[in-house]
PDB file of N, CA and C in Angstrom:
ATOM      1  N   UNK A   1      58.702  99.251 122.176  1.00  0.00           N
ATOM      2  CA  UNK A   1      57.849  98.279 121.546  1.00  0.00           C
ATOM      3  C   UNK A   1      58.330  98.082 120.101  1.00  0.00           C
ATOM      4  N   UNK A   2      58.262  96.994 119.652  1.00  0.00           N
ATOM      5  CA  UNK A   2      58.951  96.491 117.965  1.00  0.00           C
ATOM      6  C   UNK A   2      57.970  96.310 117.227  1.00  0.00           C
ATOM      7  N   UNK A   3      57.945  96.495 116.256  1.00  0.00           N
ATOM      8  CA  UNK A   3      57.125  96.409 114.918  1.00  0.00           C
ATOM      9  C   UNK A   3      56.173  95.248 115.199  1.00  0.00           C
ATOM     10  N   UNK A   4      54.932  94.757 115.095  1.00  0.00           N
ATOM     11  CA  UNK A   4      54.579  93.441 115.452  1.00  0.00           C
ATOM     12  C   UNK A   4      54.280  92.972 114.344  1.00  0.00           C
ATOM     13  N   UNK A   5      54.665  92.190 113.535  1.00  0.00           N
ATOM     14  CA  UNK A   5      54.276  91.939 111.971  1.00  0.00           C
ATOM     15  C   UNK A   5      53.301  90.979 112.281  1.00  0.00           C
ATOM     16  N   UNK A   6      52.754  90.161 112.963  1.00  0.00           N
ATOM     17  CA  UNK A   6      51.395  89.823 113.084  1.00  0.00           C
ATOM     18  C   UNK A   6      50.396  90.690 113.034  1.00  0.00           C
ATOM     19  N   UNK A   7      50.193  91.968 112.947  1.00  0.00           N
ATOM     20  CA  UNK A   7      49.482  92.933 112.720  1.00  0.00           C
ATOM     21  C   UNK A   7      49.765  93.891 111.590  1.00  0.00           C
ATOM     22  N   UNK A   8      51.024  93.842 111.159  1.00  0.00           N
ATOM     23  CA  UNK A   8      51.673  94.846 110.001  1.00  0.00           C
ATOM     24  C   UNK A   8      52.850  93.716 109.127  1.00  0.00           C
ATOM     25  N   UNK A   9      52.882  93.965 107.673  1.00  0.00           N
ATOM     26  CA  UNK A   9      53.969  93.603 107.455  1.00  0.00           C
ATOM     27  C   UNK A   9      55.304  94.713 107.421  1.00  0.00           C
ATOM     28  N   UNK A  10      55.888  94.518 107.687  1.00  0.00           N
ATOM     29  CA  UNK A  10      57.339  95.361 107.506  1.00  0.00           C
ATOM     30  C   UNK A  10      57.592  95.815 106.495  1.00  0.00           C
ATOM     31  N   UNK A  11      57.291  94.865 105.325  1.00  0.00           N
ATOM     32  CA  UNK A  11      57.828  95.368 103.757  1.00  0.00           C
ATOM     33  C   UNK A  11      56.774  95.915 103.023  1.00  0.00           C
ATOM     34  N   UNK A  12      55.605  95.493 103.560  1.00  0.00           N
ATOM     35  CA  UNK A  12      54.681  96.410 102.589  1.00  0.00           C
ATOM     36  C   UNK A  12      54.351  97.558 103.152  1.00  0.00           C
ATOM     37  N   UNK A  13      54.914  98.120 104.454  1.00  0.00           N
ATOM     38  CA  UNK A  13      54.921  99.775 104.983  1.00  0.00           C
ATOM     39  C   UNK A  13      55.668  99.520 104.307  1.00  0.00           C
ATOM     40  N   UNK A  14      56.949  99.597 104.355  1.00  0.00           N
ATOM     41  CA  UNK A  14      58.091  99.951 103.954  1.00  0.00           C
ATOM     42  C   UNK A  14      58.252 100.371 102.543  1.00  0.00           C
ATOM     43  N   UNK A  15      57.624  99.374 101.751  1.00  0.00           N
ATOM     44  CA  UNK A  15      57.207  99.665 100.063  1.00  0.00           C
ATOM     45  C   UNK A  15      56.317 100.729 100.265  1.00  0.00           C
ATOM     46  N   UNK A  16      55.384 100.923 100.719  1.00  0.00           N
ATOM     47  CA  UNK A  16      54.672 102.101 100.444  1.00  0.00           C
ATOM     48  C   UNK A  16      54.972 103.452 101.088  1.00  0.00           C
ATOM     49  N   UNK A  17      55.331 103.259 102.045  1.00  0.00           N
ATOM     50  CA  UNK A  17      56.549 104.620 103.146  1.00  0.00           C
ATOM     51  C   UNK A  17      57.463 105.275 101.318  1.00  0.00           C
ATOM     52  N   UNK A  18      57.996 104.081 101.047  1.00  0.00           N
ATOM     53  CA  UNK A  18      59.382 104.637 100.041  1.00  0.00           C
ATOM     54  C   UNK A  18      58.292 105.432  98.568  1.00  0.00           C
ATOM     55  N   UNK A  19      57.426 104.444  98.245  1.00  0.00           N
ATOM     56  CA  UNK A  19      56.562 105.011  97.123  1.00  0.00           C
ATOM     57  C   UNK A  19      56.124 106.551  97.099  1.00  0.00           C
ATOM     58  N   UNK A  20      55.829 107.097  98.575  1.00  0.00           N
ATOM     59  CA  UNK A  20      55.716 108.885  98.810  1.00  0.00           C
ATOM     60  C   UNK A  20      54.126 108.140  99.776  1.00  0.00           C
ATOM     61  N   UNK A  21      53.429 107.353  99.701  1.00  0.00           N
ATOM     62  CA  UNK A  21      52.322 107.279 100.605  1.00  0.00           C
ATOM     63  C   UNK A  21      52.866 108.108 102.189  1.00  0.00           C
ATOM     64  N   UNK A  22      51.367 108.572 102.380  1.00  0.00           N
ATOM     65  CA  UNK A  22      51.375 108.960 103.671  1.00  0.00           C
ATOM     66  C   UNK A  22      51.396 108.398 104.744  1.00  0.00           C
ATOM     67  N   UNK A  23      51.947 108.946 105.849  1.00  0.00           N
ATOM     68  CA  UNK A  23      51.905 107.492 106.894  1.00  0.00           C
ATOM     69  C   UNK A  23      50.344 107.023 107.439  1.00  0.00           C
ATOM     70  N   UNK A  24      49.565 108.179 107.649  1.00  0.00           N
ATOM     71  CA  UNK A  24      48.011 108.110 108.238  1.00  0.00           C
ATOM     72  C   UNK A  24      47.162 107.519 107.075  1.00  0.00           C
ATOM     73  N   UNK A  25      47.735 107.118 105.503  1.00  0.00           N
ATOM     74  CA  UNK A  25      46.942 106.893 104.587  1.00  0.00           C
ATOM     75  C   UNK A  25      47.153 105.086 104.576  1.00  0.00           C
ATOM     76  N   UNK A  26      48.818 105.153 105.011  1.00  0.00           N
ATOM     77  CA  UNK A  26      49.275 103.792 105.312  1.00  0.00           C
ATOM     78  C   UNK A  26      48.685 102.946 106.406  1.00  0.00           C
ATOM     79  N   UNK A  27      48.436 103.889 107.791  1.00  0.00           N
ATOM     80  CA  UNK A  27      47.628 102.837 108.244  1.00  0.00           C
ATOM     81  C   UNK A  27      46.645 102.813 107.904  1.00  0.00           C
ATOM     82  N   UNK A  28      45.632 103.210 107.393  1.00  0.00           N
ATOM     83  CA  UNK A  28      44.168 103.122 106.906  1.00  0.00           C
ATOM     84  C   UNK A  28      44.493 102.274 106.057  1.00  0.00           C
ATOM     85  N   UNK A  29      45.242 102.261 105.084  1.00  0.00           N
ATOM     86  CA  UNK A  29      45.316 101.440 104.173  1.00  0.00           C
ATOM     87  C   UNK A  29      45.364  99.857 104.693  1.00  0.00           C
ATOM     88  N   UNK A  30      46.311  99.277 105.786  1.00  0.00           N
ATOM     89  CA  UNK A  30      46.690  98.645 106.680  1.00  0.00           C
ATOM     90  C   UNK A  30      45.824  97.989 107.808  1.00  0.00           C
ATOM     91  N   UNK A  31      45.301  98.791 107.530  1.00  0.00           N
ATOM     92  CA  UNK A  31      44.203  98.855 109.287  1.00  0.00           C
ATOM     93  C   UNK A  31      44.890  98.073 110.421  1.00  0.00           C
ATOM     94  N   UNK A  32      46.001  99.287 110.729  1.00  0.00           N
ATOM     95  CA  UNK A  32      46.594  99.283 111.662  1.00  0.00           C
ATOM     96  C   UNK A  32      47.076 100.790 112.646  1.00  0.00           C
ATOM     97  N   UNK A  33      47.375 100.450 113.868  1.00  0.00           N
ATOM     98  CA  UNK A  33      47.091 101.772 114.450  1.00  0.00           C
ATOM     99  C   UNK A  33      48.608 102.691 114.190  1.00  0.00           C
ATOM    100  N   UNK A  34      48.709 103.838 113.776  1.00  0.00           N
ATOM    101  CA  UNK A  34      49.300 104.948 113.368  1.00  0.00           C
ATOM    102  C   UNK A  34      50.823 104.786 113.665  1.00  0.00           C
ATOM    103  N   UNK A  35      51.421 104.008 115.426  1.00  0.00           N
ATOM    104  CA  UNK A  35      51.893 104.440 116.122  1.00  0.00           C
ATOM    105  C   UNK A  35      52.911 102.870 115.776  1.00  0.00           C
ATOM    106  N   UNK A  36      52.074 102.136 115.261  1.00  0.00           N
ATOM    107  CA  UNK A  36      52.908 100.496 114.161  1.00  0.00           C
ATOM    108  C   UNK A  36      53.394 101.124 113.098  1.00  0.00           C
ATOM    109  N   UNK A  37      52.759 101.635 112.617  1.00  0.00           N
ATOM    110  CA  UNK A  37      53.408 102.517 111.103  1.00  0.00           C
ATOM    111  C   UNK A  37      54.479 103.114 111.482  1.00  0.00           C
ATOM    112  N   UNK A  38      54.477 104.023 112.231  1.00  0.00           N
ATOM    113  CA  UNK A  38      55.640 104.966 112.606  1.00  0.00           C
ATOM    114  C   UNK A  38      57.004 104.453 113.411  1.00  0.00           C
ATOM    115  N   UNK A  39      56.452 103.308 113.866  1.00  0.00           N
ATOM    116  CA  UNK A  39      57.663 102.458 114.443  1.00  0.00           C
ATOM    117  C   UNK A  39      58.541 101.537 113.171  1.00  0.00           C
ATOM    118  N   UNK A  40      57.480 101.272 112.462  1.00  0.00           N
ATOM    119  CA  UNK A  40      58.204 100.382 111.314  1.00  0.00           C
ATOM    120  C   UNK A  40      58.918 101.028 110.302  1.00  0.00           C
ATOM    121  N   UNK A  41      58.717 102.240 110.015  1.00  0.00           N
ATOM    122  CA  UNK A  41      59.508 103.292 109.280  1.00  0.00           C
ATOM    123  C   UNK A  41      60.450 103.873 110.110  1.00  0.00           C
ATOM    124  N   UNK A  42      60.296 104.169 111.167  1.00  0.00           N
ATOM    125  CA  UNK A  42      61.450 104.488 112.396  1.00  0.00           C
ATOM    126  C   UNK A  42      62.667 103.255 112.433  1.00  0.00           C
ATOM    127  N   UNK A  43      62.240 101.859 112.187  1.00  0.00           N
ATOM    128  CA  UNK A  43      63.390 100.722 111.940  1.00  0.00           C
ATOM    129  C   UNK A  43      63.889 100.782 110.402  1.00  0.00           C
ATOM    130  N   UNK A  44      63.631 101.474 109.562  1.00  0.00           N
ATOM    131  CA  UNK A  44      64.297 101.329 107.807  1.00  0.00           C
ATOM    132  C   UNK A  44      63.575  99.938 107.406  1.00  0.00           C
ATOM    133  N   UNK A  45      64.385  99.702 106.476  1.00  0.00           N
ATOM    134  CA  UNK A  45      63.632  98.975 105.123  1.00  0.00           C
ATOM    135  C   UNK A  45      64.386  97.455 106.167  1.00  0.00           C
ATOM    136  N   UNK A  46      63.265  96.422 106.107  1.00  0.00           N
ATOM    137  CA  UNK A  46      63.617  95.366 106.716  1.00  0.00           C
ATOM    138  C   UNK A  46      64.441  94.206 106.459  1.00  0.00           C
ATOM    139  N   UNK A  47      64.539  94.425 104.696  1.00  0.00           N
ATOM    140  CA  UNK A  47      65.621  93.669 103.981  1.00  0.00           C
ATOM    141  C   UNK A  47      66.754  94.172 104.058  1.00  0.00           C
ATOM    142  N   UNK A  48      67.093  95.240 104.420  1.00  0.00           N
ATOM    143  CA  UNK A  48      68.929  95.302 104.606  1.00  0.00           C
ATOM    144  C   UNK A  48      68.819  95.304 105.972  1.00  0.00           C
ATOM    145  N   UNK A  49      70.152  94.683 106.227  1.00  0.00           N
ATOM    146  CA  UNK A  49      70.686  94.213 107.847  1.00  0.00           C
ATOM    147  C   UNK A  49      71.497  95.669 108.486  1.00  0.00           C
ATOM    148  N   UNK A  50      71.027  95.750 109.534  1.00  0.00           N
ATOM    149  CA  UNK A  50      71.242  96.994 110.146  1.00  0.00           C
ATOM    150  C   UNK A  50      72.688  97.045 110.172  1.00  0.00           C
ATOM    151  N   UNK A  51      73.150  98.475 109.847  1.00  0.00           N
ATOM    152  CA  UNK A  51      74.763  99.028 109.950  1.00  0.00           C
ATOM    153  C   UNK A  51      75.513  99.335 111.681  1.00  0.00           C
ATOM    154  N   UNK A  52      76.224  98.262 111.909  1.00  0.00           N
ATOM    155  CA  UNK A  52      76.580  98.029 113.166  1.00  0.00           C
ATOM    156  C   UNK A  52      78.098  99.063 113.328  1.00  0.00           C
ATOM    157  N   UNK A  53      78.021 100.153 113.883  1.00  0.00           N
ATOM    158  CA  UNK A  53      79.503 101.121 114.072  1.00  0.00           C
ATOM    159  C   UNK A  53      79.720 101.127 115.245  1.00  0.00           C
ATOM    160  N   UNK A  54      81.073 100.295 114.646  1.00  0.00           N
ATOM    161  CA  UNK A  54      82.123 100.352 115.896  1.00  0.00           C
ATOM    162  C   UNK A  54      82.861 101.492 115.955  1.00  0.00           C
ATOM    163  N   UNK A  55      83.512 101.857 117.173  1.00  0.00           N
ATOM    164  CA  UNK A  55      84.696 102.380 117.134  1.00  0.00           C
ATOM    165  C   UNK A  55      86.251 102.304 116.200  1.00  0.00           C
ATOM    166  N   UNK A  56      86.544 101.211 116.470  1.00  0.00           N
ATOM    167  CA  UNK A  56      87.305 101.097 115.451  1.00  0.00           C
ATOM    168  C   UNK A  56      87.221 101.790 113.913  1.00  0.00           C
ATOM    169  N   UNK A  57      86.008 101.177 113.498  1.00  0.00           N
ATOM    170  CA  UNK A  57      85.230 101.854 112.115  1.00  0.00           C
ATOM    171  C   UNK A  57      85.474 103.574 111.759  1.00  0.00           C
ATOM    172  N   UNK A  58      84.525 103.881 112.857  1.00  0.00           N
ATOM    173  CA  UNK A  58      84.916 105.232 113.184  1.00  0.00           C
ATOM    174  C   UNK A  58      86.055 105.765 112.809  1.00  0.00           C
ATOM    175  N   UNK A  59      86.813 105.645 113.754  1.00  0.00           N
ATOM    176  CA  UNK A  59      88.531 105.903 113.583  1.00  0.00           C
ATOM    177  C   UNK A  59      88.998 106.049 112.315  1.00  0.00           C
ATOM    178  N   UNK A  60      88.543 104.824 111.699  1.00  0.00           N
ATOM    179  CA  UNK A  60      89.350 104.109 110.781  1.00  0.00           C
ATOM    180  C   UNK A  60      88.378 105.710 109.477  1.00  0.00           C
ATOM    181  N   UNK A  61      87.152 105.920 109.342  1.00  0.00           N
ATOM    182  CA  UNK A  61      86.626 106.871 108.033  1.00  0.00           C
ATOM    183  C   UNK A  61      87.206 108.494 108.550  1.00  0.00           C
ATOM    184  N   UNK A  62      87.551 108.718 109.877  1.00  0.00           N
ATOM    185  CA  UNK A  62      88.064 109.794 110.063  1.00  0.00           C
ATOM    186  C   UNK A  62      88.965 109.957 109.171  1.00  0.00           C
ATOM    187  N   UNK A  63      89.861 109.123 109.445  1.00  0.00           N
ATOM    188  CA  UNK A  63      91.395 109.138 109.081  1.00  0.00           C
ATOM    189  C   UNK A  63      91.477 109.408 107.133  1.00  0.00           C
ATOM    190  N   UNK A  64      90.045 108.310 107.046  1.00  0.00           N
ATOM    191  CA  UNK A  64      90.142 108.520 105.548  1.00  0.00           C
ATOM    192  C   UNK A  64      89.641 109.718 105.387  1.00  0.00           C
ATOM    193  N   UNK A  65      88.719 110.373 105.937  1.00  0.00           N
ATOM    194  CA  UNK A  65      88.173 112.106 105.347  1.00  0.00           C
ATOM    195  C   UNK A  65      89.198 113.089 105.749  1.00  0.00           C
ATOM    196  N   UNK A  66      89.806 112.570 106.666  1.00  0.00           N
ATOM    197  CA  UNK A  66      91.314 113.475 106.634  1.00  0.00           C
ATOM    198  C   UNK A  66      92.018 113.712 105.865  1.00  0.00           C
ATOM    199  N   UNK A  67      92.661 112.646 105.031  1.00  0.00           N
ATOM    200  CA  UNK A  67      93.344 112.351 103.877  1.00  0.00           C
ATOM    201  C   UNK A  67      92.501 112.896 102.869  1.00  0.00           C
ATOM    202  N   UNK A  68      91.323 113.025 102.473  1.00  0.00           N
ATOM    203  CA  UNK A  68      90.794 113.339 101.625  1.00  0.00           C
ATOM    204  C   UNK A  68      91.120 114.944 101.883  1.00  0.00           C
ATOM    205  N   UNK A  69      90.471 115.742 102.917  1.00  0.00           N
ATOM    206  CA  UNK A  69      90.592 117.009 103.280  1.00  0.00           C
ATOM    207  C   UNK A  69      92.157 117.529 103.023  1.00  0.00           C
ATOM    208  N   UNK A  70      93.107 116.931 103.274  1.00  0.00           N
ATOM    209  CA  UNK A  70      94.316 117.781 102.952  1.00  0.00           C
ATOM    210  C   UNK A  70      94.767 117.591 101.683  1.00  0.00           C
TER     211      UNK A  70
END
């Protein structure tokens, strides 16, 4: 199930998740049920675009922490 922002916004958990609020204080705060909160902090902050790793990618930071390591 996905965040339903007709019932929650994304960024204002998210602002208050990052501030130190509690999550059970967040939904009260929210008046929304516990299990929206915890999904919307389970997806990260909704303004950055999710980090997509490929294989290639992969490969490619090994090689660089290798080089770093020797």
């Amino acid at each position: 199930m996905a965040c339903n922002c007709n019932k929650a916004d994304k960024s204002a958990i998210w602002k208050r998740y990052k501030a130190g609020i509690d999550r059970h204080r967040i939904a009260a705060q929210m008046m929304v049920q516990l299990s929206l909160v915890d999904e919307c902090i389970e997806n990260g902050d909704p303004n950055v675009a999710p980090v997509i790793r490929t294989e290639a990618k992969a490969a490619k930071n090994r090689a660089a922490k290798s080089k770093i390591n020797k």
